[in-house]
Protein backbone atom coordinates (compact mmCIF):
# COMPACT_ATOMS: atom_id res chain seq x y z
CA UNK A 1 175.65 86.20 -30.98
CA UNK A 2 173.49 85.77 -27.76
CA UNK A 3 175.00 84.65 -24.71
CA UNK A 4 173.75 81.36 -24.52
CA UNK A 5 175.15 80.65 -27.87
CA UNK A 6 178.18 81.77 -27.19
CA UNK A 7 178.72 79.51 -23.34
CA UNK A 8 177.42 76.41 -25.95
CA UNK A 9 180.30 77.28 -28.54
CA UNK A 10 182.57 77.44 -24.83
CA UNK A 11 181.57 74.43 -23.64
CA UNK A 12 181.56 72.61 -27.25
CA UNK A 13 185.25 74.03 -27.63
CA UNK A 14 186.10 72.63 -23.85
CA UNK A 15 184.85 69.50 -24.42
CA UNK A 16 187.05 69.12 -27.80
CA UNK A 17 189.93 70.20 -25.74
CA UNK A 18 188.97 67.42 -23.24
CA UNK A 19 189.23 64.81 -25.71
CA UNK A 20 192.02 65.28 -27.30
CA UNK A 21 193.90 65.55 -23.55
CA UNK A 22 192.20 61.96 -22.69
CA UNK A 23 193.38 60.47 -25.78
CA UNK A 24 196.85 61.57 -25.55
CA UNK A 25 196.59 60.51 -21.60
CA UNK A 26 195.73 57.08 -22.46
CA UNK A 27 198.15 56.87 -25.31
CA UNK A 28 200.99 57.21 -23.07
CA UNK A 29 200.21 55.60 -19.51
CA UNK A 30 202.92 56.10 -16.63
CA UNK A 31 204.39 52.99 -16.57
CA UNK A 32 204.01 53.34 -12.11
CA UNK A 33 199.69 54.21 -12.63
CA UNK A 34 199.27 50.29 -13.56
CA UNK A 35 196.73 49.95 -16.14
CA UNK A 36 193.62 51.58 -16.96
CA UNK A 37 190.74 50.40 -15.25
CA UNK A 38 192.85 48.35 -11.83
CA UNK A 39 193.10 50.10 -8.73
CA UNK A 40 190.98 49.98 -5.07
CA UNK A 41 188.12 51.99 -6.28
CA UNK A 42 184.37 50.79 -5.53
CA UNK A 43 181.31 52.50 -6.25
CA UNK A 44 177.35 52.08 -5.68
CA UNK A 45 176.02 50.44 -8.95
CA UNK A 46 172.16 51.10 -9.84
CA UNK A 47 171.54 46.96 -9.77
CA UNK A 48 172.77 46.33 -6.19
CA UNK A 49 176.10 45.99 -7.10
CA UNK A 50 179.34 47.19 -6.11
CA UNK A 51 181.29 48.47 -9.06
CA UNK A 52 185.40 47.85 -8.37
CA UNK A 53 188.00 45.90 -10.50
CA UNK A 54 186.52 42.49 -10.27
CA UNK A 55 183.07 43.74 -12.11
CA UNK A 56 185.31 43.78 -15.11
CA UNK A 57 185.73 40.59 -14.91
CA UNK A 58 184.17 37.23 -16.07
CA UNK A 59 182.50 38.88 -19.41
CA UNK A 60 183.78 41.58 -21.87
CA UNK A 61 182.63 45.45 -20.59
CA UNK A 62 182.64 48.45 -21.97
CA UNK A 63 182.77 51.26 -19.97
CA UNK A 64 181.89 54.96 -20.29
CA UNK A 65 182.41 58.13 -17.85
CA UNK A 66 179.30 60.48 -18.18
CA UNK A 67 177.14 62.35 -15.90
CA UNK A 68 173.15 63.00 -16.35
CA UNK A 69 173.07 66.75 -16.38
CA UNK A 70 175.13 66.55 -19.76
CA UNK A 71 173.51 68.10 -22.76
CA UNK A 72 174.80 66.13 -26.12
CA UNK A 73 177.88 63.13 -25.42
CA UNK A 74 176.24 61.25 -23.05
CA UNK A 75 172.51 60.89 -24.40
CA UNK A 76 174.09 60.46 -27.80
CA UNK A 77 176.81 57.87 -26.60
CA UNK A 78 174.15 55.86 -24.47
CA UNK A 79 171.80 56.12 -27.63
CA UNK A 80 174.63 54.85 -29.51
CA UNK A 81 175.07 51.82 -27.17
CA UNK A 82 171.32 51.02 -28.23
CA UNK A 83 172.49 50.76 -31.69
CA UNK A 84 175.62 48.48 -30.94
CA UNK A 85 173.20 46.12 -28.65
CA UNK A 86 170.41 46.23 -31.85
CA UNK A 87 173.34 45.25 -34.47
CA UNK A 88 174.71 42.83 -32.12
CA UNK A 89 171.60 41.22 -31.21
CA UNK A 90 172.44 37.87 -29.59
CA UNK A 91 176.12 38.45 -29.33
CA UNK A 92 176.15 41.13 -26.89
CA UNK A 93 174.39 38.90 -23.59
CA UNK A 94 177.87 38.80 -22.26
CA UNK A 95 178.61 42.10 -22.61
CA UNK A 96 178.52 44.65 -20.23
CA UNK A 97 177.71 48.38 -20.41
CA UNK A 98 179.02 50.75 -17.51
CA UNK A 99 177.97 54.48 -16.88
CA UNK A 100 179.92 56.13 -14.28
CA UNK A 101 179.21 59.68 -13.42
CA UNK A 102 181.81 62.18 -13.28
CA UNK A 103 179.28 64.39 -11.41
CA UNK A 104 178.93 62.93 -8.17
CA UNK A 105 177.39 65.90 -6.33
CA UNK A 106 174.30 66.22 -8.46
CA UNK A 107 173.78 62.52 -10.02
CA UNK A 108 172.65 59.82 -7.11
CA UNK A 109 172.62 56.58 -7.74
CA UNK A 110 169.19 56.87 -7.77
CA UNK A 111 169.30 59.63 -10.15
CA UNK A 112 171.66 57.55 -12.04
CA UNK A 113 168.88 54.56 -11.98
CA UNK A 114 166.04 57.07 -13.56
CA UNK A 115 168.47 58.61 -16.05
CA UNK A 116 169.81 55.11 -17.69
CA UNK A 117 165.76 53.84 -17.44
CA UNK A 118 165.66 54.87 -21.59
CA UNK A 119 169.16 52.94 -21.83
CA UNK A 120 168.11 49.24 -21.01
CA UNK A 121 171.40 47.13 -20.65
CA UNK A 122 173.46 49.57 -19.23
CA UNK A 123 174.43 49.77 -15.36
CA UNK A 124 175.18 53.28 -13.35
CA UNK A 125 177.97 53.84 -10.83
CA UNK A 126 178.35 56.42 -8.37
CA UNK A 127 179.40 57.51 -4.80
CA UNK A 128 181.15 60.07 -3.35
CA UNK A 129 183.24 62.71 -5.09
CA UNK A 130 186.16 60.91 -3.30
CA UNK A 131 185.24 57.81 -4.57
CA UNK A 132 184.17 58.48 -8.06
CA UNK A 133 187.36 60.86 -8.07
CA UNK A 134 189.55 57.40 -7.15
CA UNK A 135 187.76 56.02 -10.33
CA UNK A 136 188.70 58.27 -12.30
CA UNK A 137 192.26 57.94 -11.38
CA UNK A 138 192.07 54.62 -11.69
CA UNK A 139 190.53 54.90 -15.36
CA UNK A 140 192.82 57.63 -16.24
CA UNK A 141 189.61 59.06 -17.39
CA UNK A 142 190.21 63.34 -17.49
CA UNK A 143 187.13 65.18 -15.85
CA UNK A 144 186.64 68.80 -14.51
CA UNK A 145 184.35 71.41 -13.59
CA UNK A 146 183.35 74.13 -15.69
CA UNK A 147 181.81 77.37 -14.48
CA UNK A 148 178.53 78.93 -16.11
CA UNK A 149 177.89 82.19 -15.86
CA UNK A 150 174.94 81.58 -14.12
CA UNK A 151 176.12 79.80 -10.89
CA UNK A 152 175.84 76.77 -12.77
CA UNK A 153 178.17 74.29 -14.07
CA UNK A 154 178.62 71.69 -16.40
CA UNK A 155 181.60 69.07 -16.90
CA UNK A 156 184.28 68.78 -18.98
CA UNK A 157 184.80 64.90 -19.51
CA UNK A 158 186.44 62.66 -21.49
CA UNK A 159 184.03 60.96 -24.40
CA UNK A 160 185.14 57.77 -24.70
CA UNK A 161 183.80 54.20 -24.29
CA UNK A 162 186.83 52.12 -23.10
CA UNK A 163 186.53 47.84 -24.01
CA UNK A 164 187.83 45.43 -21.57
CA UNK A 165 188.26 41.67 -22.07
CA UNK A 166 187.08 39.19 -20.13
CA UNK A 167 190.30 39.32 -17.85
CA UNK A 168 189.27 42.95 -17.10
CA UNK A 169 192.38 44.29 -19.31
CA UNK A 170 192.28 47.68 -21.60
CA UNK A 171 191.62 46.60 -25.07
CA UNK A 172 191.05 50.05 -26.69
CA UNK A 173 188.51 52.71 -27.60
CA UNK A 174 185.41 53.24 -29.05
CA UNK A 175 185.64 57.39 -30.02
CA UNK A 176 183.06 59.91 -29.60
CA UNK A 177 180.90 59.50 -32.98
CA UNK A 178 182.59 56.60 -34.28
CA UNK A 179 181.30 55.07 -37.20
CA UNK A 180 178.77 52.76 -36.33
CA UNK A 181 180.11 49.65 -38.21
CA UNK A 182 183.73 50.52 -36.66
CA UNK A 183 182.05 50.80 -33.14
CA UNK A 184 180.18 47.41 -33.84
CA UNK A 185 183.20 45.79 -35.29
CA UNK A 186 185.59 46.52 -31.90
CA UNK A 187 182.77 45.32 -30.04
CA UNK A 188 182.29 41.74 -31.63
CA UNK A 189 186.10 41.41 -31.48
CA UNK A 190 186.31 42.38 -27.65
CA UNK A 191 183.06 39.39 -27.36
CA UNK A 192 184.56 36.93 -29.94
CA UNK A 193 188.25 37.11 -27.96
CA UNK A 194 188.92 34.22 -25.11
CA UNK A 195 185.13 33.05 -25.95
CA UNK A 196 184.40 29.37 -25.79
C-alpha cells in the first residue's frame, strides 16, 4: 500500500471517528452550554452579512461546518444541498443554507465566496480562528487539526447539516450520506413548521 493510500485510509478513519464523537456530543448537551447554535459569536458572511444568532432567525436554516481545502464531505454535502434545493423547488425560497469553515487560516471569506460559486443558494462564514473557534463552541460542532506527513494538514470535522426553525432553535440532523428522500423529507418539515 503506497503512502498516500494509506494517510487517505487515516484521514477516512479520523473523520469516522469525528462523527460518531459529534453525534454523541449533540445527543447529550450540558444542560449550562445553552443550546446549539445561541451564543455571542459573529462572523464575516460572503453576502455582506454578519453571521451571529439572529441570522437564524426569521426563515428555517440549515447549517453546515466545512472548510474548502476538504477532499470528499464537503463537495459531496454542498452537492447534496443542490439536490434538496432541485427536489424542493419552490419550497425551499425561505430556506437558508450556511457554510462555515472550520479552517479559518487558509479559507477567506473571499476564498469562501469562490469556493461556494458552484453551490448557488448557499452563504459562507468566516473570520478569525478565535471567532470561528467561538462558533464552533457555540454549535457544539467538534473540529481539529490533523497533521500530514508532508507539512500539510487537513481537518477533522464534524459532517453534519444541523436544521433550525424559524425561531433559530435546533430541530435535528441531516447525516453525512443520508438518503436523499429522508434528507428532503426533514427539510420540508423544518419549512412546513410555524409557516403561514
Amino acid at each position: 500500500m503506497g503512502r498516500g493510500a494509506f494517510e487517505r485510509i487515516l484521514v477516512a478513519a479520523a473523520a469516522l471517528a469525528a462523527v460518531a464523537a459529534a453525534v454523541l456530543f449533540l445527543r447529550a448537551p450540558d444542560p449550562e452550554a445553552g443550546a446549539p447554535g445561541r451564543g455571542g459569536y459573529a462572523l464575516t458572511a460572503t453576502d455582506g452579512s454578519t453571521f451571529t444568532e439572529a441570522s437564524l432567525e426569521g426563515h428555517p436554516s440549515a447549517v453546515f461546518f466545512g472548510f474548502t481545502h476538504c477532499p470528499d464531505i464537503c463537495p459531496t454535502t454542498l452537492g447534496e444541498i443542490g439536490t434538496w434545493r432541485e427536489e424542493l423547488g419552490a419550497e425551499a425560497r425561505d430556506l437558508r443554507f450556511w457554510f462555515v469553515t472550520v479552517d479559518p487560516e487558509r479559507d477567506s471569506v473571499d476564498g469562501l465566496r469562490d469556493y461556494l460559486s458552484w453551490s448557488p443558494g448557499v452563504t459562507g462564514a468566516g473570520g478569525t480562528r478565535a471567532e470561528v473557534d467561538e462558533a464552533l463552541a457555540a454549535f457544539r460542532v467538534y473540529a481539529r487539526k490533523v497533521p500530514l506527513s508532508d507539512g500539510g494538514y487537513t481537518m477533522d470535522h464534524s459532517s453534519f447539516v444541523m436544521l433550525f426553525d424559524r425561531d433559530g432553535r435546533f430541530v435535528r440532523n441531516i447525516g453525512y450520506r443520508e438518503e436523499t428522500g429522508s434528507a428532503v423529507a426533514k427539510l420540508r418539515a423544518l419549512i412546513g413548521a410555524g409557516a403561514g
